[in-house]
C-alpha atoms as a PDB file:
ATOM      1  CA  UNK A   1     -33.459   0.771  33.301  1.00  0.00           C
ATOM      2  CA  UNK A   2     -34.597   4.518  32.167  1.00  0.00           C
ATOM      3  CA  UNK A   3     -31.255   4.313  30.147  1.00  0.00           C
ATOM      4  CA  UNK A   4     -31.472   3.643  26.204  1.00  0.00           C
ATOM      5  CA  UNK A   5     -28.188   0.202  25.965  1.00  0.00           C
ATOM      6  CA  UNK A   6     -24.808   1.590  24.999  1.00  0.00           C
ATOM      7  CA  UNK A   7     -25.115   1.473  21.055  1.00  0.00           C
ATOM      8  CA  UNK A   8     -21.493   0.802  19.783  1.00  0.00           C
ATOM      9  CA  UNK A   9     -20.318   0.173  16.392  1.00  0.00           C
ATOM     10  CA  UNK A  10     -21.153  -3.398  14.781  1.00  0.00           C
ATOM     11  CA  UNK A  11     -18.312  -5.583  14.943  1.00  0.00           C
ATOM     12  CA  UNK A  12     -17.734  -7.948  12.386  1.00  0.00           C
ATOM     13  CA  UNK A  13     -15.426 -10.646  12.578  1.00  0.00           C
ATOM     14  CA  UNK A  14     -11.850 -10.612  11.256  1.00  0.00           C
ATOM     15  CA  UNK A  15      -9.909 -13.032  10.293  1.00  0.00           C
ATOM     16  CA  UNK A  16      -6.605 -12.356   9.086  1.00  0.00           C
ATOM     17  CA  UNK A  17      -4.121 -14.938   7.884  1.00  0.00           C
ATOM     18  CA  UNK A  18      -0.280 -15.356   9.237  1.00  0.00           C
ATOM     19  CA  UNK A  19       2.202 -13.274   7.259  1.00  0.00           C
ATOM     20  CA  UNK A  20      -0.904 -11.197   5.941  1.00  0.00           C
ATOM     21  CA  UNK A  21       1.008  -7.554   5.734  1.00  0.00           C
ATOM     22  CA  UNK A  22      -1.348  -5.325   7.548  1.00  0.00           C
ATOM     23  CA  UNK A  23      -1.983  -1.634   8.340  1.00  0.00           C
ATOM     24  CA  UNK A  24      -3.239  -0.501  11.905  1.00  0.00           C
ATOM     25  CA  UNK A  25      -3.753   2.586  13.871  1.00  0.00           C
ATOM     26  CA  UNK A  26      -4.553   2.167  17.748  1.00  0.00           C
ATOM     27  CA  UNK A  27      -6.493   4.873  19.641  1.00  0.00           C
ATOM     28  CA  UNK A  28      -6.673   8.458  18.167  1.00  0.00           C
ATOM     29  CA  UNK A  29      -3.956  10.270  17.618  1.00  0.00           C
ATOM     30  CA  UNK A  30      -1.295   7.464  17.103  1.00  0.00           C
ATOM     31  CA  UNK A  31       0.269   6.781  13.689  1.00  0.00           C
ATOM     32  CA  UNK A  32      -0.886   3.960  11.028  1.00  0.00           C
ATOM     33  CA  UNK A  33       2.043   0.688  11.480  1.00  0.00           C
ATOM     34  CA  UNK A  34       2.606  -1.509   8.996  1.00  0.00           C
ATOM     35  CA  UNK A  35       3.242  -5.166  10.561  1.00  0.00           C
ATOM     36  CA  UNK A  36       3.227  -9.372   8.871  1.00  0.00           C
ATOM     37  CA  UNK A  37       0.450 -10.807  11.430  1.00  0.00           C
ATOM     38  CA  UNK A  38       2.416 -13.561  13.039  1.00  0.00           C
ATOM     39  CA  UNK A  39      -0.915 -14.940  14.501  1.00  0.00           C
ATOM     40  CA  UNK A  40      -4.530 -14.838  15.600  1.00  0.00           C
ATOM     41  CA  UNK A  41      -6.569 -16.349  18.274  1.00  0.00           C
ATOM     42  CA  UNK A  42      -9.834 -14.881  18.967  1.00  0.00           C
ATOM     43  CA  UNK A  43      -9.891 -11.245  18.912  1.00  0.00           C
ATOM     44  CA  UNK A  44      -6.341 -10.885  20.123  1.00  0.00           C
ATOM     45  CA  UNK A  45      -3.711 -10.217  17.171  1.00  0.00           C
ATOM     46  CA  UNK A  46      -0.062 -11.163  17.134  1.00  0.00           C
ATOM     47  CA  UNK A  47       2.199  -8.820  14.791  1.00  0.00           C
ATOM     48  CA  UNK A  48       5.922  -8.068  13.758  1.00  0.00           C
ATOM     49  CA  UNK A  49       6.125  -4.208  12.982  1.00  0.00           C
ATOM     50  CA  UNK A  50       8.242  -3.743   9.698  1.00  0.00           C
ATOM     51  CA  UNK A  51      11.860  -3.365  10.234  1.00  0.00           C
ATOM     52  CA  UNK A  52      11.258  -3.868  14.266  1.00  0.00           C
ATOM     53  CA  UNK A  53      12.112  -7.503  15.698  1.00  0.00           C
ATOM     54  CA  UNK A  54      10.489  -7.281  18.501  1.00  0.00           C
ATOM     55  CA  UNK A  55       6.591  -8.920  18.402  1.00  0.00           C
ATOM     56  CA  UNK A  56       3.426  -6.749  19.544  1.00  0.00           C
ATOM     57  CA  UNK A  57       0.297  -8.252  20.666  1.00  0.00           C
ATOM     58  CA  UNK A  58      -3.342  -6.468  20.826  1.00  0.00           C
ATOM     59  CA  UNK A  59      -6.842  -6.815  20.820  1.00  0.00           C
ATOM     60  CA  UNK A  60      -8.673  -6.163  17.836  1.00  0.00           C
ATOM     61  CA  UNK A  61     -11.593  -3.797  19.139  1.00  0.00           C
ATOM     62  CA  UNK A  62      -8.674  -1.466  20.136  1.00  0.00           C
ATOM     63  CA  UNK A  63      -8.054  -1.145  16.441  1.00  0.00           C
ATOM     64  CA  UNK A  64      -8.865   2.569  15.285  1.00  0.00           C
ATOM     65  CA  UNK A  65      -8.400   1.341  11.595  1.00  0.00           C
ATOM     66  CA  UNK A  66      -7.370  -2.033  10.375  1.00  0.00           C
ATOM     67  CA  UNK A  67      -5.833  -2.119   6.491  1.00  0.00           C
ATOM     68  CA  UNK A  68      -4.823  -5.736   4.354  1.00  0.00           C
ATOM     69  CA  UNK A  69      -2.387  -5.139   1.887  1.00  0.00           C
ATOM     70  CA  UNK A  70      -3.582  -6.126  -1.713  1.00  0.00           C
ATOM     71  CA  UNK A  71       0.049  -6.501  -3.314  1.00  0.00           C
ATOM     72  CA  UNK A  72       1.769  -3.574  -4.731  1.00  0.00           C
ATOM     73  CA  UNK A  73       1.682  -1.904  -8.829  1.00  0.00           C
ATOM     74  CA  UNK A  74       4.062  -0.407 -10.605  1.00  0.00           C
ATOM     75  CA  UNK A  75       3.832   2.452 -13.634  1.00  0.00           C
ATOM     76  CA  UNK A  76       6.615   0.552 -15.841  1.00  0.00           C
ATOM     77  CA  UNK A  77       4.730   1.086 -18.918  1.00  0.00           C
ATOM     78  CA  UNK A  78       3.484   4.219 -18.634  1.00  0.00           C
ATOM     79  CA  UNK A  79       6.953   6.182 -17.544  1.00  0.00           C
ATOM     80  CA  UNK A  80       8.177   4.063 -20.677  1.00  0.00           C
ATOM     81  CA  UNK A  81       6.037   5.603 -22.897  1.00  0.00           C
ATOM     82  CA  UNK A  82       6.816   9.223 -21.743  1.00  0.00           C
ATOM     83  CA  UNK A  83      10.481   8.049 -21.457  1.00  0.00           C
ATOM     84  CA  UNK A  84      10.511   7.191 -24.967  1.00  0.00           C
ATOM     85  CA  UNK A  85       8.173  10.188 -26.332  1.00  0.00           C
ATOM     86  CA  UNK A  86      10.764  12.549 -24.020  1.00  0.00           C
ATOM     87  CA  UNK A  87      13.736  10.796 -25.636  1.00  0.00           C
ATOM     88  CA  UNK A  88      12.562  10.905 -28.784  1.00  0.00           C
ATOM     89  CA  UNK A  89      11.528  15.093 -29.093  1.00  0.00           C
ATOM     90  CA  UNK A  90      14.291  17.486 -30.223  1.00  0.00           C
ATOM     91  CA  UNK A  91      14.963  20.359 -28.967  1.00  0.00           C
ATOM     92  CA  UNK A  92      11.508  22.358 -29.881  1.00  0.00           C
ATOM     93  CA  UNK A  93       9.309  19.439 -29.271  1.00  0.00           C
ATOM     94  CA  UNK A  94       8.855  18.270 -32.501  1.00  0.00           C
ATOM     95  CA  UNK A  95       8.764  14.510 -33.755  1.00  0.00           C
ATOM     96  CA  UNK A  96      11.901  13.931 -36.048  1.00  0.00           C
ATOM     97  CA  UNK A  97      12.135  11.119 -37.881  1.00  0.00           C
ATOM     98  CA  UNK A  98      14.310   7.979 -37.304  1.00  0.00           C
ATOM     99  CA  UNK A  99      17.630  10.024 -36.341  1.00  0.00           C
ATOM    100  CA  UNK A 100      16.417  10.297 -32.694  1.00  0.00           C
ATOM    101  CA  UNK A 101      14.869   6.701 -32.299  1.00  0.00           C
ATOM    102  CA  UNK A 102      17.837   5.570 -30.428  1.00  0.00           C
ATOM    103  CA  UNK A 103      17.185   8.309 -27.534  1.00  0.00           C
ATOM    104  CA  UNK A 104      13.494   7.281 -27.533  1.00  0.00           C
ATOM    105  CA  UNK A 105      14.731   3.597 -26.472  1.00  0.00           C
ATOM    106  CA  UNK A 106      16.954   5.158 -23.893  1.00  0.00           C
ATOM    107  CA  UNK A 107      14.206   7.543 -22.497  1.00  0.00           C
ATOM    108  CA  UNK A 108      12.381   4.367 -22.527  1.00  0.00           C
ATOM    109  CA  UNK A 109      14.696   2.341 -20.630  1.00  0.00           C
ATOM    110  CA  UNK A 110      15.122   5.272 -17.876  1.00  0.00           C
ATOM    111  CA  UNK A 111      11.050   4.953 -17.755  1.00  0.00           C
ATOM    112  CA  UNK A 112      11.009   1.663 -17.012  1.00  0.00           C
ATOM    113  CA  UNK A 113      13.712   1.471 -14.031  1.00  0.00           C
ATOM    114  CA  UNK A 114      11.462   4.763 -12.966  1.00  0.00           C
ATOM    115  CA  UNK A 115       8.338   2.935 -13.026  1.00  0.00           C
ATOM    116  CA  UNK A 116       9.560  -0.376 -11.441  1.00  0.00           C
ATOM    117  CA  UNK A 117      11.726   1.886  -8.379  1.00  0.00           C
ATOM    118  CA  UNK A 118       8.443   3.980  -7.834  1.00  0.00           C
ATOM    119  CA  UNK A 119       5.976   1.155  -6.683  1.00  0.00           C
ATOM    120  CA  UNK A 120       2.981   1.724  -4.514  1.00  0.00           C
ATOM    121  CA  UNK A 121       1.053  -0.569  -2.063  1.00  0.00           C
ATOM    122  CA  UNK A 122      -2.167  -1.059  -2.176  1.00  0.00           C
ATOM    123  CA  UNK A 123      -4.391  -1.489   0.670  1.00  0.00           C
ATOM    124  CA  UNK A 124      -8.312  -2.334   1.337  1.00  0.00           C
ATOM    125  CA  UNK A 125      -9.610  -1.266   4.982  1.00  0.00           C
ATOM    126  CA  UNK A 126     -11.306  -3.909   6.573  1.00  0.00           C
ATOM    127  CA  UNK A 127     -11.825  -2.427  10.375  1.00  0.00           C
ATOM    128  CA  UNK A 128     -14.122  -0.188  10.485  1.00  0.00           C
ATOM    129  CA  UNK A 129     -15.998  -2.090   7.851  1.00  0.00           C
ATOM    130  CA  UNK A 130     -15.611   0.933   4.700  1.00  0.00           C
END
């Protein structure tokens, strides 16, 4: 009774729904997974790793770090823009004149299969609460 109660971290509830693409880490040490949450019931979660058939099951305070994809983004604009200003230089980096508009549309083009291939998740932790 001398002893001050355990004090662990708050833990708020999470709800995640099925096929939600998630991003966990179990205890220290072990690498971040990215899994489709095949179901939920309490605070025991029910995933399919990516490119693994099998199904994994877990608790959620195990979770070291718990991560919710938000979609993904591409750059298609931007690499288009440098494509086309790339394309579109001669050879000393100058700005020619119509001549060299037709390379500009092709640097462009290159951007934008660049920008759509190079696409990035994006993820918001939600265990530990950030």
């Amino acid at each position: 009774m001398l002893l001050p109660p355990r004090v662990g971290r708050a833990q708020a509830a999470v709800t995640l729904a099925p096929n939600a693409r998630i991003r966990f880490a179990l205890p220290p040490g072990t690498q971040t997974v990215v899994a489709n949450v095949l179901g939920q019931r309490g605070d025991s979660l029910w995933v399919r790793p990516a490119h693994v058939a099998d199904t994994v099951a877990f608790a959620l305070p195990n979770l070291v770090r718990l991560d919710v994809s938000r979609g993904s983004e591409n750059h298609m604009l931007a690499f288009a823009v440098v494509g086309f200003i790339c394309g579109s230089l001669d050879g000393r980096g100058d700005l020619p004149g119509d001549g060299h508009l037709i390379f500009g549309a092709v640097g462009a083009a290159v951007g934008v299969v660049a920008g759509w291939v190079t696409r990035r998740e994006r993820w918001a932790q939600v265990w530990p609460s950030p």
